[in-house]
PDB file of N, CA and C in Angstrom:
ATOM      1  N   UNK A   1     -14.866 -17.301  11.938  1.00  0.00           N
ATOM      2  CA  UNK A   1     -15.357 -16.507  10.839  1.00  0.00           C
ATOM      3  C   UNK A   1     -14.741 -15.112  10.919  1.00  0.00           C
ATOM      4  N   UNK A   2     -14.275 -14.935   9.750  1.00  0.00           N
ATOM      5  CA  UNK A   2     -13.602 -13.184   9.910  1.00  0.00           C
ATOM      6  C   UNK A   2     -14.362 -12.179   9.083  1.00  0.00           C
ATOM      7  N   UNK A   3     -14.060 -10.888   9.570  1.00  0.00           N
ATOM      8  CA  UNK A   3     -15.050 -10.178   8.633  1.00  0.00           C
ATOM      9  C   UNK A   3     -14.565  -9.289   7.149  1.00  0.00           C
ATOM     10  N   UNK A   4     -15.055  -9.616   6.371  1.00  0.00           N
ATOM     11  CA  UNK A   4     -15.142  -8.966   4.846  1.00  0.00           C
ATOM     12  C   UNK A   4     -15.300  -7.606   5.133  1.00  0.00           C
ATOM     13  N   UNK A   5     -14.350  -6.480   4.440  1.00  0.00           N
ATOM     14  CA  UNK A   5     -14.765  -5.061   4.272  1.00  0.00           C
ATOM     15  C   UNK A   5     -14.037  -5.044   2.773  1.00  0.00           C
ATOM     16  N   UNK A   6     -15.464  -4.143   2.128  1.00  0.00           N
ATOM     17  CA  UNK A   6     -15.047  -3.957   0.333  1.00  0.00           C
ATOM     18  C   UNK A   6     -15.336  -2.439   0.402  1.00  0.00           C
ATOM     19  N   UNK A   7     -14.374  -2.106  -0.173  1.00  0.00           N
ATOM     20  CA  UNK A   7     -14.471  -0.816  -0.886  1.00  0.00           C
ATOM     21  C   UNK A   7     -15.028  -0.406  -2.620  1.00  0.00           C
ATOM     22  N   UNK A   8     -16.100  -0.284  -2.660  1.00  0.00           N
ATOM     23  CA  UNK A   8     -16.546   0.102  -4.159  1.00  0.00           C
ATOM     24  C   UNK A   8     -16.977   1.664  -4.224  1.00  0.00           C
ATOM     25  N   UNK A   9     -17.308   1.547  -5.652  1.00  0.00           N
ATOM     26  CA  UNK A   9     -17.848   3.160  -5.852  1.00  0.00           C
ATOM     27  C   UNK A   9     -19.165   2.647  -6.581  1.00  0.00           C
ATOM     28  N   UNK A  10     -19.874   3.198  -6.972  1.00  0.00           N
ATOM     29  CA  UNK A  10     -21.268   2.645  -7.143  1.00  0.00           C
ATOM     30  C   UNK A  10     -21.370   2.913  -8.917  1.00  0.00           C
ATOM     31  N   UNK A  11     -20.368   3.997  -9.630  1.00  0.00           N
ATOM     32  CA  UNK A  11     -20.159   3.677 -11.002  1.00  0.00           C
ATOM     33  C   UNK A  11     -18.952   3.628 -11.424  1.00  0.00           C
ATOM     34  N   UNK A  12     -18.545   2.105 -10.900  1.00  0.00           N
ATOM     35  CA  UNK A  12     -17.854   1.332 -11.182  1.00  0.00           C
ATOM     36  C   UNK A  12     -18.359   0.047 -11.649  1.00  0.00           C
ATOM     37  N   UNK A  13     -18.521  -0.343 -12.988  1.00  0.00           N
ATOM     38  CA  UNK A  13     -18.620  -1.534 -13.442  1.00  0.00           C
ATOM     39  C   UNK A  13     -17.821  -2.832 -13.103  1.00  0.00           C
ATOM     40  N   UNK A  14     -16.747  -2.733 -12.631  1.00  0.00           N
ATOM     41  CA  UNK A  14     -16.158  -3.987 -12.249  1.00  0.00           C
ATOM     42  C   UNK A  14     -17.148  -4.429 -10.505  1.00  0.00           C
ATOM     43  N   UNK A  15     -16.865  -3.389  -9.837  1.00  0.00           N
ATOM     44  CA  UNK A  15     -17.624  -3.739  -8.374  1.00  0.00           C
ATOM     45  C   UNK A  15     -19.137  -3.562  -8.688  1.00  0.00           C
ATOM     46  N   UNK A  16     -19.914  -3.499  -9.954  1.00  0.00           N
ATOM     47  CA  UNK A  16     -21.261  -4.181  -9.787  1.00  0.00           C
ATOM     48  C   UNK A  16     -21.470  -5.561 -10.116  1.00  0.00           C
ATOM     49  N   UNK A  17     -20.560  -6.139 -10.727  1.00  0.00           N
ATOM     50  CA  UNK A  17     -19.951  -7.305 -11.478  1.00  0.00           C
ATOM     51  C   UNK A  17     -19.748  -8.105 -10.110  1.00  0.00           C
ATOM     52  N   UNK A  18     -19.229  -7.720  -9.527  1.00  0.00           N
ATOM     53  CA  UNK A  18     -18.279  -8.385  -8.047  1.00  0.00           C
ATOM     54  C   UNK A  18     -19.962  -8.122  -6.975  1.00  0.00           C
ATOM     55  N   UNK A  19     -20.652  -6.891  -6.879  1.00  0.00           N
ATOM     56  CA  UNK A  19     -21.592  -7.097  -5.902  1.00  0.00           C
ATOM     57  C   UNK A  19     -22.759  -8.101  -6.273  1.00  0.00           C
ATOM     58  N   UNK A  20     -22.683  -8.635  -7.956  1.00  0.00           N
ATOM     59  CA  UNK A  20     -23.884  -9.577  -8.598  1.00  0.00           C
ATOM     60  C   UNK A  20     -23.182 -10.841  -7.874  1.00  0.00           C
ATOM     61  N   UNK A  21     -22.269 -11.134  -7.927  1.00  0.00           N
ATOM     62  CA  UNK A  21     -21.244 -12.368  -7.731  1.00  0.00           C
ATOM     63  C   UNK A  21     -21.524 -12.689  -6.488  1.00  0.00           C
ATOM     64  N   UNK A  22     -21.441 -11.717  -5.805  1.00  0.00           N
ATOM     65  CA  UNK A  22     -21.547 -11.566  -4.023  1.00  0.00           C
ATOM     66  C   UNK A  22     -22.845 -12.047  -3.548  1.00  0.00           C
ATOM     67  N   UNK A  23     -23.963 -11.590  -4.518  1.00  0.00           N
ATOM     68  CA  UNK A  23     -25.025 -11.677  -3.777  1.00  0.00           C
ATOM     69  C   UNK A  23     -25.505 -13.446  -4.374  1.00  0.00           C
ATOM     70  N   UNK A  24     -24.830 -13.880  -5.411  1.00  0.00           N
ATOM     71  CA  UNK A  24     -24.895 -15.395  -5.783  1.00  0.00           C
ATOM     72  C   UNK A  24     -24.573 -15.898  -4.806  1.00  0.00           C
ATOM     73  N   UNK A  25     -23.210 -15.989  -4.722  1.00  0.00           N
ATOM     74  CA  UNK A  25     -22.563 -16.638  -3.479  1.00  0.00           C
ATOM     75  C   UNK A  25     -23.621 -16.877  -2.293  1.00  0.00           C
ATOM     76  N   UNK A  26     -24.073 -15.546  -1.884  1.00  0.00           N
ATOM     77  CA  UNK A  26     -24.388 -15.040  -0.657  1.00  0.00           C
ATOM     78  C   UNK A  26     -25.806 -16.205  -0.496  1.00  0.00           C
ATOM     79  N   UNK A  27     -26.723 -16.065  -1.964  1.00  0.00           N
ATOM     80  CA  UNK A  27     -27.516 -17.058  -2.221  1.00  0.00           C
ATOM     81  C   UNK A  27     -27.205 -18.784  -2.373  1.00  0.00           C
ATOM     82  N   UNK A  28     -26.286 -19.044  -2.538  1.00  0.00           N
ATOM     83  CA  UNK A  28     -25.909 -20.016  -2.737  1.00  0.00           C
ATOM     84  C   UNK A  28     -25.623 -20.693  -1.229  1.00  0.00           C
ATOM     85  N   UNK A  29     -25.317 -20.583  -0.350  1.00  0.00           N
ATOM     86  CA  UNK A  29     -25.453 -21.214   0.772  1.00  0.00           C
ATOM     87  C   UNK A  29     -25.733 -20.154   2.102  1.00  0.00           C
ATOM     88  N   UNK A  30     -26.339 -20.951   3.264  1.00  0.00           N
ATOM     89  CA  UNK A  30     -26.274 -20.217   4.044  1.00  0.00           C
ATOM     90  C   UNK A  30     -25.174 -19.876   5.044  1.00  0.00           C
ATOM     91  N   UNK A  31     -24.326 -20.484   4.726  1.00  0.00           N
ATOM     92  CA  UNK A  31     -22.921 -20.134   6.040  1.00  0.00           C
ATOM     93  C   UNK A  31     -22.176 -19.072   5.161  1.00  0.00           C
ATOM     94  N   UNK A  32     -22.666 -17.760   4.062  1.00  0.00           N
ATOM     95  CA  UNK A  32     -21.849 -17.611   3.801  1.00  0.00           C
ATOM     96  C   UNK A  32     -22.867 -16.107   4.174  1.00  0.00           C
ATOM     97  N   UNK A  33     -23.757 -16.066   4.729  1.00  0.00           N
ATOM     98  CA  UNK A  33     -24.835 -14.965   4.903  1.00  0.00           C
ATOM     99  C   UNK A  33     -23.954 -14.954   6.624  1.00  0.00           C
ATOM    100  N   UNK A  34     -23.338 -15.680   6.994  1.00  0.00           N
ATOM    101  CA  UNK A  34     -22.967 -15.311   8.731  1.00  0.00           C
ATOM    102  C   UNK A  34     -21.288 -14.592   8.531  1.00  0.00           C
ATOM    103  N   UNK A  35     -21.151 -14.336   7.302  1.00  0.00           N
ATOM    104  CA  UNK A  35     -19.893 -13.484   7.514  1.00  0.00           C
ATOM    105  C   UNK A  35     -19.987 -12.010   7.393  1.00  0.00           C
ATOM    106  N   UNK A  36     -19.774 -11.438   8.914  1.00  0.00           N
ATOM    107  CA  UNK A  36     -19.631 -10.128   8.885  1.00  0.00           C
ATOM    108  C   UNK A  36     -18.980  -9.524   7.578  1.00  0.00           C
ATOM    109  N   UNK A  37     -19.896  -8.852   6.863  1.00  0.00           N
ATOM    110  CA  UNK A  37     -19.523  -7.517   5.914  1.00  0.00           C
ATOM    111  C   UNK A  37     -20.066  -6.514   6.059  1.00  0.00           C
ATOM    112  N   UNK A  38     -19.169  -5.859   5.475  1.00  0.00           N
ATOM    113  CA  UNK A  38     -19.195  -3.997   5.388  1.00  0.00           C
ATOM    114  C   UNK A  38     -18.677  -3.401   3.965  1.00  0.00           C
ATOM    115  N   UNK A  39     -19.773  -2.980   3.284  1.00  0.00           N
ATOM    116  CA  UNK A  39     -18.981  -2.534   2.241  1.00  0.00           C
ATOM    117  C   UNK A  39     -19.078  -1.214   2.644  1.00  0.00           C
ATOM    118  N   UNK A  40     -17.867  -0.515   2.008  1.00  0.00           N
ATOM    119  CA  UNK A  40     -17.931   1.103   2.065  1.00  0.00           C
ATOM    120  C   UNK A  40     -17.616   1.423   0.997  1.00  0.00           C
ATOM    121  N   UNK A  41     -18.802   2.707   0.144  1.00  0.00           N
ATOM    122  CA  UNK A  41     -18.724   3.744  -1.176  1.00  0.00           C
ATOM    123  C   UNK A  41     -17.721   4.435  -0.678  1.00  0.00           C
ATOM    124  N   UNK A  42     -16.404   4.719  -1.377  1.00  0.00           N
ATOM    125  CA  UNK A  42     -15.111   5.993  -1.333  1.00  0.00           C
ATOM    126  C   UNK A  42     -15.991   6.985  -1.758  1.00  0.00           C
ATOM    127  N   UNK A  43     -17.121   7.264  -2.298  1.00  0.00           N
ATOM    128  CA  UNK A  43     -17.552   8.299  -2.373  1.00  0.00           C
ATOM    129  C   UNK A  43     -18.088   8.697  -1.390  1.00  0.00           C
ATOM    130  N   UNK A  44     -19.044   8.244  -1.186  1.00  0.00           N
ATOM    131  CA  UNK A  44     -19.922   8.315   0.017  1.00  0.00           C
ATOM    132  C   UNK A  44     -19.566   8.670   1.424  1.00  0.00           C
ATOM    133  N   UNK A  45     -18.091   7.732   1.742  1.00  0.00           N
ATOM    134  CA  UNK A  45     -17.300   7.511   2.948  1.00  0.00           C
ATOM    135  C   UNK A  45     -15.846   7.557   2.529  1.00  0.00           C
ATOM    136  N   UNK A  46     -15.658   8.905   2.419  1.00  0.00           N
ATOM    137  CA  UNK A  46     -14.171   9.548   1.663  1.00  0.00           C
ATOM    138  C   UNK A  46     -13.129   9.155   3.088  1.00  0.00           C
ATOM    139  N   UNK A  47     -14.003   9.666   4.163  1.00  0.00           N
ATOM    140  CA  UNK A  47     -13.067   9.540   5.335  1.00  0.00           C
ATOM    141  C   UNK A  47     -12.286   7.848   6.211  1.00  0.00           C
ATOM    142  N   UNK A  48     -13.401   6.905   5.621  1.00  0.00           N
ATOM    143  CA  UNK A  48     -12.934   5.671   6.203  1.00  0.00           C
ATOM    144  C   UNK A  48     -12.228   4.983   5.130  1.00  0.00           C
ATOM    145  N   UNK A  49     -12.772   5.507   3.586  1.00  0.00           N
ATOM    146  CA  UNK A  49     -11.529   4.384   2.594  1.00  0.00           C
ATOM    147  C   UNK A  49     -10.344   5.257   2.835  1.00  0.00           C
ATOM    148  N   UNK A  50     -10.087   6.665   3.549  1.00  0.00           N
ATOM    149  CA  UNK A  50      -8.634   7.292   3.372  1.00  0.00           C
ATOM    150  C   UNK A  50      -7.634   6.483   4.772  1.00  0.00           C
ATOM    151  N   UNK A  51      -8.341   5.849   5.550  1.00  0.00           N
ATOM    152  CA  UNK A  51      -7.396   5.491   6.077  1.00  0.00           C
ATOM    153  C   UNK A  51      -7.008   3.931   5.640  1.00  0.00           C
ATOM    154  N   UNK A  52      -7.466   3.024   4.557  1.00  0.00           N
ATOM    155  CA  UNK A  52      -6.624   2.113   4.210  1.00  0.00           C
ATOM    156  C   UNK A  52      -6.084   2.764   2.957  1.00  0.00           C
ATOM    157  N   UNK A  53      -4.813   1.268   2.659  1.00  0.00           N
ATOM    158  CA  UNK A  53      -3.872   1.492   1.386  1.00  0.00           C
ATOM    159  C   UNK A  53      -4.353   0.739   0.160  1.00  0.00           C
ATOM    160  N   UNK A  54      -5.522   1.460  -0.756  1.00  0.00           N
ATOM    161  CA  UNK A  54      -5.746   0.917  -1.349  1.00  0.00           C
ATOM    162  C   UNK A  54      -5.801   1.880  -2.636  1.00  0.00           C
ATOM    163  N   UNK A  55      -5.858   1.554  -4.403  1.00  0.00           N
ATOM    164  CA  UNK A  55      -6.038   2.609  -5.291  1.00  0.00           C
ATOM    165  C   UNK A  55      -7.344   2.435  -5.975  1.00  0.00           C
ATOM    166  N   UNK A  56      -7.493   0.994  -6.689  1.00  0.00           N
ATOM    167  CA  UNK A  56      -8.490   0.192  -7.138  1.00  0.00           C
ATOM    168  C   UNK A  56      -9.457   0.039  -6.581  1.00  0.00           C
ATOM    169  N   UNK A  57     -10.776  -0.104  -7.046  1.00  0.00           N
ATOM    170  CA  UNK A  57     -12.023  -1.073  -6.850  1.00  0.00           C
ATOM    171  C   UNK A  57     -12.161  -1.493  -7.961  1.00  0.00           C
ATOM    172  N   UNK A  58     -13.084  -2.566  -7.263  1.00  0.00           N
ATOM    173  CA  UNK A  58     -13.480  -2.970  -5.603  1.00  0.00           C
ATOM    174  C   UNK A  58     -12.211  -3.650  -4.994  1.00  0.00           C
ATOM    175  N   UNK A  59     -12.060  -3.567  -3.882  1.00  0.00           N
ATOM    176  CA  UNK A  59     -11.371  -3.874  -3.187  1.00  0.00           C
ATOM    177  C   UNK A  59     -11.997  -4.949  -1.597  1.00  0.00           C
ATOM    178  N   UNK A  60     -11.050  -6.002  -1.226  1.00  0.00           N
ATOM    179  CA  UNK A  60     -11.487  -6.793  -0.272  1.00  0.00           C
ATOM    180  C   UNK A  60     -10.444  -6.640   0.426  1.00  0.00           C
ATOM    181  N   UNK A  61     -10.524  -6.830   1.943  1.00  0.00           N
ATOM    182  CA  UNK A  61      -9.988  -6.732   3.095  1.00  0.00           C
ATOM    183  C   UNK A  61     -10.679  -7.817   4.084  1.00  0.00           C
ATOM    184  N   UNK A  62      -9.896  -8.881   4.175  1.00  0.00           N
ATOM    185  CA  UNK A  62     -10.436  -9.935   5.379  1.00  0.00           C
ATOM    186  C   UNK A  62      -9.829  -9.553   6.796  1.00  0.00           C
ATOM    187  N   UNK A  63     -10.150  -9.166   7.730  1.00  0.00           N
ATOM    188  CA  UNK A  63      -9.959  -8.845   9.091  1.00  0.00           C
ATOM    189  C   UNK A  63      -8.714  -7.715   8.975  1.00  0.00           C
ATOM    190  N   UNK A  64      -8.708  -6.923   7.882  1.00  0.00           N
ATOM    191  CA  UNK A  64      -7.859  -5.869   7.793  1.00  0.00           C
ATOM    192  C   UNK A  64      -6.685  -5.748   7.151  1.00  0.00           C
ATOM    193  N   UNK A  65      -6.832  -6.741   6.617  1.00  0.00           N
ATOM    194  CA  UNK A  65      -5.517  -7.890   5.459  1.00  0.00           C
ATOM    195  C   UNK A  65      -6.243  -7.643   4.283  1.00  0.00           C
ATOM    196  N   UNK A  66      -5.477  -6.710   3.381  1.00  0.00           N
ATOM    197  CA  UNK A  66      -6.018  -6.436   2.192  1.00  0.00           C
ATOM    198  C   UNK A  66      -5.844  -7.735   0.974  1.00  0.00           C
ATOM    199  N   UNK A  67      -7.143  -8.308   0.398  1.00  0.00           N
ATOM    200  CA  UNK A  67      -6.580  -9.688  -0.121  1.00  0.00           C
ATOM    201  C   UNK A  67      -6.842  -9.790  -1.879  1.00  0.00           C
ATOM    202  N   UNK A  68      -7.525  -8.798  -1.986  1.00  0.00           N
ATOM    203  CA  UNK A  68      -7.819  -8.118  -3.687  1.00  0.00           C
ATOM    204  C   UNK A  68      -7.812  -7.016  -3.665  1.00  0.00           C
ATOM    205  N   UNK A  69      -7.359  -6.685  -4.842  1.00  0.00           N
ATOM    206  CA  UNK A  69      -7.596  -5.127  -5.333  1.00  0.00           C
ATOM    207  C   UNK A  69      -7.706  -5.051  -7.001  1.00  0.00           C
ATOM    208  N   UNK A  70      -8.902  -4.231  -7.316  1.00  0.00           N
ATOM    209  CA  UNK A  70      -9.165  -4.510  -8.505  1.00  0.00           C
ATOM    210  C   UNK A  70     -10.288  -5.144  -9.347  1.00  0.00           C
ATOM    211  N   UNK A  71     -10.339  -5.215 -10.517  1.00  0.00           N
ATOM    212  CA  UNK A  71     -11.130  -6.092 -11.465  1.00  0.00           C
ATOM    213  C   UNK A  71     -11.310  -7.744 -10.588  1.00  0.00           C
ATOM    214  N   UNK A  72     -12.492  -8.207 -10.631  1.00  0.00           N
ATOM    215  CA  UNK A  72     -12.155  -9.377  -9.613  1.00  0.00           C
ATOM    216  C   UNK A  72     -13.093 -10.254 -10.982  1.00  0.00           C
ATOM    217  N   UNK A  73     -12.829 -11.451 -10.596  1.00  0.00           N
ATOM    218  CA  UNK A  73     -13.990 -12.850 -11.523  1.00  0.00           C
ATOM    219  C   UNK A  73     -14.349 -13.353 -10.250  1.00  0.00           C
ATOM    220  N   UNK A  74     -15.581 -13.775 -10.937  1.00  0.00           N
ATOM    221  CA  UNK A  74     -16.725 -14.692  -9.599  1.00  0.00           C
ATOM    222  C   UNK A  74     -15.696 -15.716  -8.841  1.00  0.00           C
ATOM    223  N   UNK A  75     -14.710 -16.264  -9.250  1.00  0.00           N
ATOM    224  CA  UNK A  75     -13.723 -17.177  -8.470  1.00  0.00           C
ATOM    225  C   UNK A  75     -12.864 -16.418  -7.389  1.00  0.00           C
ATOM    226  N   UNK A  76     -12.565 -15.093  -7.836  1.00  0.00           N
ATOM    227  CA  UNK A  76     -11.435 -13.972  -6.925  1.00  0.00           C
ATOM    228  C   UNK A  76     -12.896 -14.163  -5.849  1.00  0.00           C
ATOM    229  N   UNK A  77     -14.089 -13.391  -6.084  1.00  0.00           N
ATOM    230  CA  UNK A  77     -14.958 -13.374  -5.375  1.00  0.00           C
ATOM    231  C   UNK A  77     -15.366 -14.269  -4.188  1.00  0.00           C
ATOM    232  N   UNK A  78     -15.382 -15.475  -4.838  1.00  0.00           N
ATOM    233  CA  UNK A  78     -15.795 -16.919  -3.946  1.00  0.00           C
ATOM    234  C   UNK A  78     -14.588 -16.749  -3.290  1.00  0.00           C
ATOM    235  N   UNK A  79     -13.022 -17.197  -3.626  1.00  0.00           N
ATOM    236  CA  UNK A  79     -12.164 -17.452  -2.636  1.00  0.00           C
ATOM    237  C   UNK A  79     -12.027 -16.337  -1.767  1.00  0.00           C
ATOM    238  N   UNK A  80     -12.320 -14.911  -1.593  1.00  0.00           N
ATOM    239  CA  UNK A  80     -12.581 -14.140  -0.414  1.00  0.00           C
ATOM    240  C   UNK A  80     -13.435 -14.781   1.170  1.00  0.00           C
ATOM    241  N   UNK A  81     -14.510 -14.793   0.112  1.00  0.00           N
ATOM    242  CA  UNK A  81     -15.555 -15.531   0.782  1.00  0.00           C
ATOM    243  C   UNK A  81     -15.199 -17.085   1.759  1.00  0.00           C
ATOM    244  N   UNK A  82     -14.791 -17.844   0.883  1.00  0.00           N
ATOM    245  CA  UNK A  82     -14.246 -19.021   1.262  1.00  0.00           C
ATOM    246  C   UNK A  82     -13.441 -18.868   2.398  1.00  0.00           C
ATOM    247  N   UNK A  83     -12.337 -17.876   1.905  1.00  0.00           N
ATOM    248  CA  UNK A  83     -11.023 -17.597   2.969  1.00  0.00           C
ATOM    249  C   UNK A  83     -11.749 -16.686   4.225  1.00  0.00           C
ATOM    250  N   UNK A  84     -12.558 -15.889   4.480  1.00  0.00           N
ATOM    251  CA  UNK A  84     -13.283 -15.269   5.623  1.00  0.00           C
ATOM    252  C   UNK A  84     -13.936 -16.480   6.825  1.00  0.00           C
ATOM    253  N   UNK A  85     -14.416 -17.856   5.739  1.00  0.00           N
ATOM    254  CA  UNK A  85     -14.705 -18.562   6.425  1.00  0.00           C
ATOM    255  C   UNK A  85     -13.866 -19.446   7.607  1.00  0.00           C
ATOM    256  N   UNK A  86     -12.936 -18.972   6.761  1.00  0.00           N
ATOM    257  CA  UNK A  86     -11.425 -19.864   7.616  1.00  0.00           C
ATOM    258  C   UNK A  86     -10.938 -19.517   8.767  1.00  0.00           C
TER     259      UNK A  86
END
């Protein structure tokens, strides 16, 4: 299992879209509640989104491998998820 880190901002409409999606998923089975995540607000935590390469949110990073960036659909969403499991 690898761990998920997302970068959102909290008024951003695409990453509340992506955190509704997340928390389906998250509901939808339980092996998907044992994958380490971390989301971090760029607002909030200016200092830890400045050290990745990212422009967009929300943004996903599986074990430090940036794997979206951007507008995501509940499918971009799931295959994060899916692929963390791997």
């Amino acid at each position: 299992m690898k761990k998920i880190t997302m970068f959102t901002m909290q008024s951003c409409p695409y990453c509340q879209k992506a955190r509704k999606w997340m928390n389906e998923i998250l509901e939808s089975d339980v092996k998907y509640t044992k994958i380490p995540l971390t989301i971090i607000d760029e607002v909030e935590e200016p200092d830890v989104a400045a050290k990745f390469d990212y422009y967009y949110v929300p943004t996903y990073y599986i074990e430090g491998d940036k794997v979206h960036e951007g507008a995501a659909s509940f499918e971009i969403v799931k295959k994060v998820f899916d692929d963390a499991l791997s």
